[in-house]
PDB file of N, CA and C in Angstrom:
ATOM      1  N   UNK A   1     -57.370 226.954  15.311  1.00  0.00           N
ATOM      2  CA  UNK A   1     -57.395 226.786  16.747  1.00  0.00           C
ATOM      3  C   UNK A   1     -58.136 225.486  17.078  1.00  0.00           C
ATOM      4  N   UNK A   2     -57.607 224.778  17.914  1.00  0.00           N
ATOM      5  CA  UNK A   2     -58.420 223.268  18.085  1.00  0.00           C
ATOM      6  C   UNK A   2     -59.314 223.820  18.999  1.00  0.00           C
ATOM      7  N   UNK A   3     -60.626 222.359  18.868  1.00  0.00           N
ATOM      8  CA  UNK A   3     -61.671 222.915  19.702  1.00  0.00           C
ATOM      9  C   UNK A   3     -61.875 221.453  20.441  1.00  0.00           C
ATOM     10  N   UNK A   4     -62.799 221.609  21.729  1.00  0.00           N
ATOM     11  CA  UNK A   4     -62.973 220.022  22.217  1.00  0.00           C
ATOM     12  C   UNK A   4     -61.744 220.076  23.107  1.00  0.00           C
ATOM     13  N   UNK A   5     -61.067 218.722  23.702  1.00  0.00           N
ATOM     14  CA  UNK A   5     -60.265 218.106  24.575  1.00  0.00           C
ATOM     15  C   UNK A   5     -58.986 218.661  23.836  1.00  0.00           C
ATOM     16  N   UNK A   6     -58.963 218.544  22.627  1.00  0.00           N
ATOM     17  CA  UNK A   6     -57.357 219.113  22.172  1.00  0.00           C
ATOM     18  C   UNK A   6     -57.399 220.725  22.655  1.00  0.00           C
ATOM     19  N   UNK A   7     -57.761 221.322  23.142  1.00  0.00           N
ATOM     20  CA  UNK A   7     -57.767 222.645  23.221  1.00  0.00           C
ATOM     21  C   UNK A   7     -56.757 223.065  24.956  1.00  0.00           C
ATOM     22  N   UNK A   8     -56.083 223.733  24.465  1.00  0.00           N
ATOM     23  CA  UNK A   8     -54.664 224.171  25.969  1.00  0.00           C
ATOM     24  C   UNK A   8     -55.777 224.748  27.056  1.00  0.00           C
ATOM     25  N   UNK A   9     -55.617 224.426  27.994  1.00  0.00           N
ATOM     26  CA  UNK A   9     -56.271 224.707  29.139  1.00  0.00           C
ATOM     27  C   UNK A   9     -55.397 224.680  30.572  1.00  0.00           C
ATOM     28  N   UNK A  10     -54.962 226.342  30.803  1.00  0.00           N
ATOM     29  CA  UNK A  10     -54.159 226.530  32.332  1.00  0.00           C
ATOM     30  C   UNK A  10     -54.888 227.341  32.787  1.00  0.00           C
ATOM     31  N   UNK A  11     -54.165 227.533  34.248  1.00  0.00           N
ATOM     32  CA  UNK A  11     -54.468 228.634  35.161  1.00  0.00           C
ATOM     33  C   UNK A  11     -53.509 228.478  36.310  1.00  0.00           C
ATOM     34  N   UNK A  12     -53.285 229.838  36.674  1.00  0.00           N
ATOM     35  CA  UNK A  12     -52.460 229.533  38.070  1.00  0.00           C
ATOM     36  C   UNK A  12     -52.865 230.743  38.759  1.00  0.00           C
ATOM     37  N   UNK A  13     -54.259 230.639  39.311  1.00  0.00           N
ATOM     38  CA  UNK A  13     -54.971 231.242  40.004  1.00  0.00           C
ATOM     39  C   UNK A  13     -54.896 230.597  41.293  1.00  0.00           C
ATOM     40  N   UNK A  14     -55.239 230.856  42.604  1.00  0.00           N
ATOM     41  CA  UNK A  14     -54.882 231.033  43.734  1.00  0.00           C
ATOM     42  C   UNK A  14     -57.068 231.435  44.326  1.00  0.00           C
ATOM     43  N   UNK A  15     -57.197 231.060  45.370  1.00  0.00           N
ATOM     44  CA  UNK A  15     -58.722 231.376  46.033  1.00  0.00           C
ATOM     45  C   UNK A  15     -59.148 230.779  47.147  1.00  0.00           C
ATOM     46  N   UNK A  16     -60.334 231.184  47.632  1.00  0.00           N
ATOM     47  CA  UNK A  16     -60.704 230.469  48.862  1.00  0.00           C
ATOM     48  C   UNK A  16     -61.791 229.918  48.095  1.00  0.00           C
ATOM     49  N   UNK A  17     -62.087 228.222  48.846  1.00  0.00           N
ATOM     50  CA  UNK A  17     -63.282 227.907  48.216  1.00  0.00           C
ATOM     51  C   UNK A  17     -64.034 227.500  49.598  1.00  0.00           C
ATOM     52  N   UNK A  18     -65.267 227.609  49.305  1.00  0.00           N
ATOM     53  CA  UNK A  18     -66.743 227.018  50.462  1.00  0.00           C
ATOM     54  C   UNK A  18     -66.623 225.389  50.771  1.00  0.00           C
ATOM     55  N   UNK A  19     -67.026 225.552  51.696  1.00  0.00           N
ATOM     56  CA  UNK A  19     -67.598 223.626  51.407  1.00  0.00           C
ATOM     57  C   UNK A  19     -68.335 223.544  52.806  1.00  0.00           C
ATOM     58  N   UNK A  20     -69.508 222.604  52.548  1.00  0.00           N
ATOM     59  CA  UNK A  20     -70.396 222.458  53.220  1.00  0.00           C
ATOM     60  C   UNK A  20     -70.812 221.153  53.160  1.00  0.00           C
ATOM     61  N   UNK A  21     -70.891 220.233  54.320  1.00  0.00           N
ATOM     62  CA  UNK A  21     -71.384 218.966  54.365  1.00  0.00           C
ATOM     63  C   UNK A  21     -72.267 218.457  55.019  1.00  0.00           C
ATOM     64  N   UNK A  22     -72.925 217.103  54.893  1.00  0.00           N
ATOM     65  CA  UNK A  22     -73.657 216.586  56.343  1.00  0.00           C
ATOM     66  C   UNK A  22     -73.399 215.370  55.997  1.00  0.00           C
ATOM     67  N   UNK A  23     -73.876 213.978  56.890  1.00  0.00           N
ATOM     68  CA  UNK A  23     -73.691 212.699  56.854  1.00  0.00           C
ATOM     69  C   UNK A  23     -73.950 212.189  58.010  1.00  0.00           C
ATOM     70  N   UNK A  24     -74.748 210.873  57.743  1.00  0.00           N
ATOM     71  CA  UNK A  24     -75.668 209.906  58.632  1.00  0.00           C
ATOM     72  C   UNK A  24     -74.516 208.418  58.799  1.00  0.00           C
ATOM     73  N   UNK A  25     -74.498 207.667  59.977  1.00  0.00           N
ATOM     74  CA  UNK A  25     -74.278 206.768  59.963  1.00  0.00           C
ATOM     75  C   UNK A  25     -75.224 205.423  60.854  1.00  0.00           C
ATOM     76  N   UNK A  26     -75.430 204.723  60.144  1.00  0.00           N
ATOM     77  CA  UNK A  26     -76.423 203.684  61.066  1.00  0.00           C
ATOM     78  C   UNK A  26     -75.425 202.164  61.512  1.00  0.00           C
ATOM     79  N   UNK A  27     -75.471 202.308  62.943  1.00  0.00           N
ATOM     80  CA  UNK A  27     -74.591 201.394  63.313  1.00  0.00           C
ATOM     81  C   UNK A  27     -75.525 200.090  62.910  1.00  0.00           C
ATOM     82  N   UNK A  28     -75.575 198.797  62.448  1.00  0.00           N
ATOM     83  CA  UNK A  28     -76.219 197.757  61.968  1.00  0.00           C
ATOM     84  C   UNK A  28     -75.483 196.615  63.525  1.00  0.00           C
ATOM     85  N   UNK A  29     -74.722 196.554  63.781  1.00  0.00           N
ATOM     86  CA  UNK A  29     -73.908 195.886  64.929  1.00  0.00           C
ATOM     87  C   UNK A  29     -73.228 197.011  65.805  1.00  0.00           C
ATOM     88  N   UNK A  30     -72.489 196.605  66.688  1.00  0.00           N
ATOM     89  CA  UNK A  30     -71.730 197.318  67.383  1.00  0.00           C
ATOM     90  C   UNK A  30     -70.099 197.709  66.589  1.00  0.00           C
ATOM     91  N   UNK A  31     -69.899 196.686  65.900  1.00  0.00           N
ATOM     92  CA  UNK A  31     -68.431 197.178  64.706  1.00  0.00           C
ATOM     93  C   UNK A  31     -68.774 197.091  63.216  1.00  0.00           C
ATOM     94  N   UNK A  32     -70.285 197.368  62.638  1.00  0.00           N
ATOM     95  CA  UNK A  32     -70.768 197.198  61.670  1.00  0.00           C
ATOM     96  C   UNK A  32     -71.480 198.637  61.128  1.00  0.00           C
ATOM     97  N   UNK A  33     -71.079 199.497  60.388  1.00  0.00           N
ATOM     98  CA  UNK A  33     -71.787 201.167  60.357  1.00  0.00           C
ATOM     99  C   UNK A  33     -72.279 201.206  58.424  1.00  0.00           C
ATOM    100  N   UNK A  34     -73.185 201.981  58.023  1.00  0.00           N
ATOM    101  CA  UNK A  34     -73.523 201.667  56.762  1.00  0.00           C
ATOM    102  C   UNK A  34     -73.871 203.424  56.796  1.00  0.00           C
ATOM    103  N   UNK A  35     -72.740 204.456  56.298  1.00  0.00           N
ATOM    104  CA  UNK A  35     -73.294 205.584  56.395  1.00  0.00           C
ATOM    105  C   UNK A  35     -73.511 206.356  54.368  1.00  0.00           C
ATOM    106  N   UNK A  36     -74.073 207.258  54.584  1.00  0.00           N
ATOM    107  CA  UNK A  36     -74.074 208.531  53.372  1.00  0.00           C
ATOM    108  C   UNK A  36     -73.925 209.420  53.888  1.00  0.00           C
ATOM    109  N   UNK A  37     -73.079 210.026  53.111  1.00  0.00           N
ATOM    110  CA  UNK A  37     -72.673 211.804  53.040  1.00  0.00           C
ATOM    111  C   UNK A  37     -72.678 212.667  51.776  1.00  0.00           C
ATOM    112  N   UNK A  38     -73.013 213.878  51.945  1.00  0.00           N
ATOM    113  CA  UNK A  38     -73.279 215.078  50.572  1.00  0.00           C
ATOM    114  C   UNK A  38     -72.080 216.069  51.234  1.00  0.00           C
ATOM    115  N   UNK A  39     -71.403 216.546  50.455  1.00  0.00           N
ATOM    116  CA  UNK A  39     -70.515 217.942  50.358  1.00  0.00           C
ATOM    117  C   UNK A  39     -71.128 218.812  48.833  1.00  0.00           C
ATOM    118  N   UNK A  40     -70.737 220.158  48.936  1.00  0.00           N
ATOM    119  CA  UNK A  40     -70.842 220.813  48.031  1.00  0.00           C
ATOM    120  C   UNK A  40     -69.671 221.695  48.284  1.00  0.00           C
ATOM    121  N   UNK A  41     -68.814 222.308  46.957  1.00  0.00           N
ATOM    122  CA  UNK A  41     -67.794 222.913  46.991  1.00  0.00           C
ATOM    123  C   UNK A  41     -67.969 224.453  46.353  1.00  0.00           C
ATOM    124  N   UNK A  42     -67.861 225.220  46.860  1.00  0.00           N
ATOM    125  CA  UNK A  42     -67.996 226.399  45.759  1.00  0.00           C
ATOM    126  C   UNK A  42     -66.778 226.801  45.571  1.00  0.00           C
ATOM    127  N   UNK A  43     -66.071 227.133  44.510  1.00  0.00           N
ATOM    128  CA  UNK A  43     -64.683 228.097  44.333  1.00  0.00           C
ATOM    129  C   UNK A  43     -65.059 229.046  43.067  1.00  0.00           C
ATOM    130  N   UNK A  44     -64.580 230.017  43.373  1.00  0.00           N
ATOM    131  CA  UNK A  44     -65.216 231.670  42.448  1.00  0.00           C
ATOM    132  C   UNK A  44     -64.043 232.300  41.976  1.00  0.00           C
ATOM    133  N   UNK A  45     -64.322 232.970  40.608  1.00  0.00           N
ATOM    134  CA  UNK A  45     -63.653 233.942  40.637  1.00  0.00           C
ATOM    135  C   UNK A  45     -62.549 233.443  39.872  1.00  0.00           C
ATOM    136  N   UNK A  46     -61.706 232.454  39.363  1.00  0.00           N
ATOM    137  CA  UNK A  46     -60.920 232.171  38.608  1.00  0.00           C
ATOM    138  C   UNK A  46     -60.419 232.600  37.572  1.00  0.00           C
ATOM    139  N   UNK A  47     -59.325 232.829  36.900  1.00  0.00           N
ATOM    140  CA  UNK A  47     -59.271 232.874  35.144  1.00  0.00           C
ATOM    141  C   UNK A  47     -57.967 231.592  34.816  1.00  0.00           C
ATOM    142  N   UNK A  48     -59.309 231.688  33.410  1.00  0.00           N
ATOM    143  CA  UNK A  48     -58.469 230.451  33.101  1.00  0.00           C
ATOM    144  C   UNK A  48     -57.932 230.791  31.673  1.00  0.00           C
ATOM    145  N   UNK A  49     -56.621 229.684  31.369  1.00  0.00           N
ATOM    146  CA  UNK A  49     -56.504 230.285  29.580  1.00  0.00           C
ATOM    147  C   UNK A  49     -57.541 229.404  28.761  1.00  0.00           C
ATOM    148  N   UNK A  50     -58.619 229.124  27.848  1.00  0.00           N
ATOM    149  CA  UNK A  50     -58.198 228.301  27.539  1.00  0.00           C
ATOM    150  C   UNK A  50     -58.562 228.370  25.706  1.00  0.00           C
ATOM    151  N   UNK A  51     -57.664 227.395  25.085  1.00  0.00           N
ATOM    152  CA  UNK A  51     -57.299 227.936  24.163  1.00  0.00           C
ATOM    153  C   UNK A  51     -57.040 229.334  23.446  1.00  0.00           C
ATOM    154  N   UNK A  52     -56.140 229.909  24.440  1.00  0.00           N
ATOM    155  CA  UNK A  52     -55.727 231.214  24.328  1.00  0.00           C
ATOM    156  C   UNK A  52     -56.740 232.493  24.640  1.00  0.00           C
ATOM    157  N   UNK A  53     -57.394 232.322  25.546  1.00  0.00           N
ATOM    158  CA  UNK A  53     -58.688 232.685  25.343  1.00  0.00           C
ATOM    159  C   UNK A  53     -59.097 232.889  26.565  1.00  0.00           C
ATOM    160  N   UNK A  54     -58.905 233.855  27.332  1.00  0.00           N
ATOM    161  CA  UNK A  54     -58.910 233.993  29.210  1.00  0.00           C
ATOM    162  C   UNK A  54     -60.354 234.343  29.554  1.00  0.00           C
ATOM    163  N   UNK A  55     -61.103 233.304  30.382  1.00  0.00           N
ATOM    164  CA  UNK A  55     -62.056 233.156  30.494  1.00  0.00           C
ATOM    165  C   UNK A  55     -62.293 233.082  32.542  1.00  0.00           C
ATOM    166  N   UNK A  56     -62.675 233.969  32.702  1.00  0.00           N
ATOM    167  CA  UNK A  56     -63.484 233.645  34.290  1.00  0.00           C
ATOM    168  C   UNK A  56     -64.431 232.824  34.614  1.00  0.00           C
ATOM    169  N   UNK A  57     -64.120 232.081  35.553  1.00  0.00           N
ATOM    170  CA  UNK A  57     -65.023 230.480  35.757  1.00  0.00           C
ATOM    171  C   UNK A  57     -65.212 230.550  37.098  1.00  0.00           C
ATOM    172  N   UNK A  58     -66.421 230.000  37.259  1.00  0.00           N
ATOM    173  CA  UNK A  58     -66.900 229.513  38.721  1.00  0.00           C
ATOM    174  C   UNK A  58     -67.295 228.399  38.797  1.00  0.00           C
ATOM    175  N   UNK A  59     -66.305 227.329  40.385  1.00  0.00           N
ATOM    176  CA  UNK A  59     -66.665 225.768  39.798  1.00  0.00           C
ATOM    177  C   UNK A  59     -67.444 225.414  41.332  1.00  0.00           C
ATOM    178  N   UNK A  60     -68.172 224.631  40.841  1.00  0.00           N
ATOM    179  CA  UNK A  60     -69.182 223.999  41.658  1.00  0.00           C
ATOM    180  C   UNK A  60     -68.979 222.085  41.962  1.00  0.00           C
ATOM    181  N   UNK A  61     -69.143 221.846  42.817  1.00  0.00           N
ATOM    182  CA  UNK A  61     -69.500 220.504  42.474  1.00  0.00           C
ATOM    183  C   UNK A  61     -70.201 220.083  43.878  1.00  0.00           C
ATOM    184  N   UNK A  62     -70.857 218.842  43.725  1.00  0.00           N
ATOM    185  CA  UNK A  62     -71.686 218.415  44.440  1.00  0.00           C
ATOM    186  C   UNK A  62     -71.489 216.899  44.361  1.00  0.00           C
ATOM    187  N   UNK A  63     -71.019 216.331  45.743  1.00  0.00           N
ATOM    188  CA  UNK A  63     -70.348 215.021  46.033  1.00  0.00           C
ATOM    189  C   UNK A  63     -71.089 214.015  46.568  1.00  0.00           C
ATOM    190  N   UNK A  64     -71.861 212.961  46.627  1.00  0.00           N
ATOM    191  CA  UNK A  64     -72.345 212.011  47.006  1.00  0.00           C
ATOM    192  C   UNK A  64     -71.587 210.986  47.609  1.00  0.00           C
ATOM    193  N   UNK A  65     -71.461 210.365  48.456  1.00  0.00           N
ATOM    194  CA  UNK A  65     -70.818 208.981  48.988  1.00  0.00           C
ATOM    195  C   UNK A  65     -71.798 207.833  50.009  1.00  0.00           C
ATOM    196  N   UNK A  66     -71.904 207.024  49.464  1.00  0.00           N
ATOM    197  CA  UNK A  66     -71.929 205.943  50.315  1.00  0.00           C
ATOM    198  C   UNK A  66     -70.846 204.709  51.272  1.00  0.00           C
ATOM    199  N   UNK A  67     -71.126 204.818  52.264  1.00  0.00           N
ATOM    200  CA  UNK A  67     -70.186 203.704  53.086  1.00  0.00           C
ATOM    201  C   UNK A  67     -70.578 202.386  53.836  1.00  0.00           C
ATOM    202  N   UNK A  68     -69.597 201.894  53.476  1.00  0.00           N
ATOM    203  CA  UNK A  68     -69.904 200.628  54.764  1.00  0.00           C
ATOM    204  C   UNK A  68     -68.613 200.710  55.451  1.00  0.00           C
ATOM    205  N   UNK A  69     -68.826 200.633  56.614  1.00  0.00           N
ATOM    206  CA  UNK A  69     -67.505 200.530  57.801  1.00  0.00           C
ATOM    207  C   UNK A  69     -67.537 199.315  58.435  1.00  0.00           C
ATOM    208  N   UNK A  70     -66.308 198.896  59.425  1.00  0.00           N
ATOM    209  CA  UNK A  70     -66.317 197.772  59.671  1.00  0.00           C
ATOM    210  C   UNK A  70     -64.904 198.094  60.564  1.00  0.00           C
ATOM    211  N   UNK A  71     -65.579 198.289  62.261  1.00  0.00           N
ATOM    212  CA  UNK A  71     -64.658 199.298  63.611  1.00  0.00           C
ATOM    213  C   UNK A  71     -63.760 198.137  63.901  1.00  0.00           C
ATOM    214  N   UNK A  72     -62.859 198.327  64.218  1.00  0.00           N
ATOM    215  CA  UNK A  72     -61.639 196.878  64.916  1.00  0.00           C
ATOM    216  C   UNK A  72     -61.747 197.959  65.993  1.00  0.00           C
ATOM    217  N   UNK A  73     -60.883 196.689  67.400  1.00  0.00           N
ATOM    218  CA  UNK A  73     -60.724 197.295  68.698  1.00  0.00           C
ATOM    219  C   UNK A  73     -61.965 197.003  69.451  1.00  0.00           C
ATOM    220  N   UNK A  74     -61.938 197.751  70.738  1.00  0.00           N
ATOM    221  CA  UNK A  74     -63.054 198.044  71.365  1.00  0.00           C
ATOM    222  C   UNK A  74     -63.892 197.803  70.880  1.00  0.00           C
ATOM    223  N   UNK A  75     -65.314 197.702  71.779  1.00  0.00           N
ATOM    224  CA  UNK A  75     -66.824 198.296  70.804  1.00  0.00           C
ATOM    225  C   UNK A  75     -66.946 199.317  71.824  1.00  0.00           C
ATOM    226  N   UNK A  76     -67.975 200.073  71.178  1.00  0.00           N
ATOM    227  CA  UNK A  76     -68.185 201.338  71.254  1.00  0.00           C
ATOM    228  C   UNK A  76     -69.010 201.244  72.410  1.00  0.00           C
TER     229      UNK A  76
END
């Protein structure tokens, strides 16, 4: 049985997942914005195959972003 990245890995599971965010933006000009944002995702409850081998998983992740914007049009 291979082990590592060669190893078969499906699922065709179906779920609801969470997500929760926040995020700041600091206008620097009137068409100039420099923001950060965090999300976190929860999804539960899964089965997966992998390498033949049906395993229940719960996936998490936690997202970081930074931005710079730059508004056309109007100013605000």
């Amino acid at each position: 049985m291979p082990h590592g990245f060669l190893a078969g890995v499906s699922g065709t599971d179906y779920g609801i997942a969470l997500s929760a965010g926040v995020g700041v933006e600091y206008f620097v000009t009137d068409r100039v914005a420099f923001g950060l944002e965090a999300k976190y995702q929860a999804i539960r409850g899964h089965e997966l195959n992998v390498a033949g081998d049906m395993r229940s998983v719960d996936l998490d992740v936690a997202l970081v972003a930074a931005a710079a914007r730059i508004y056309f049009g109007p100013t605000r």
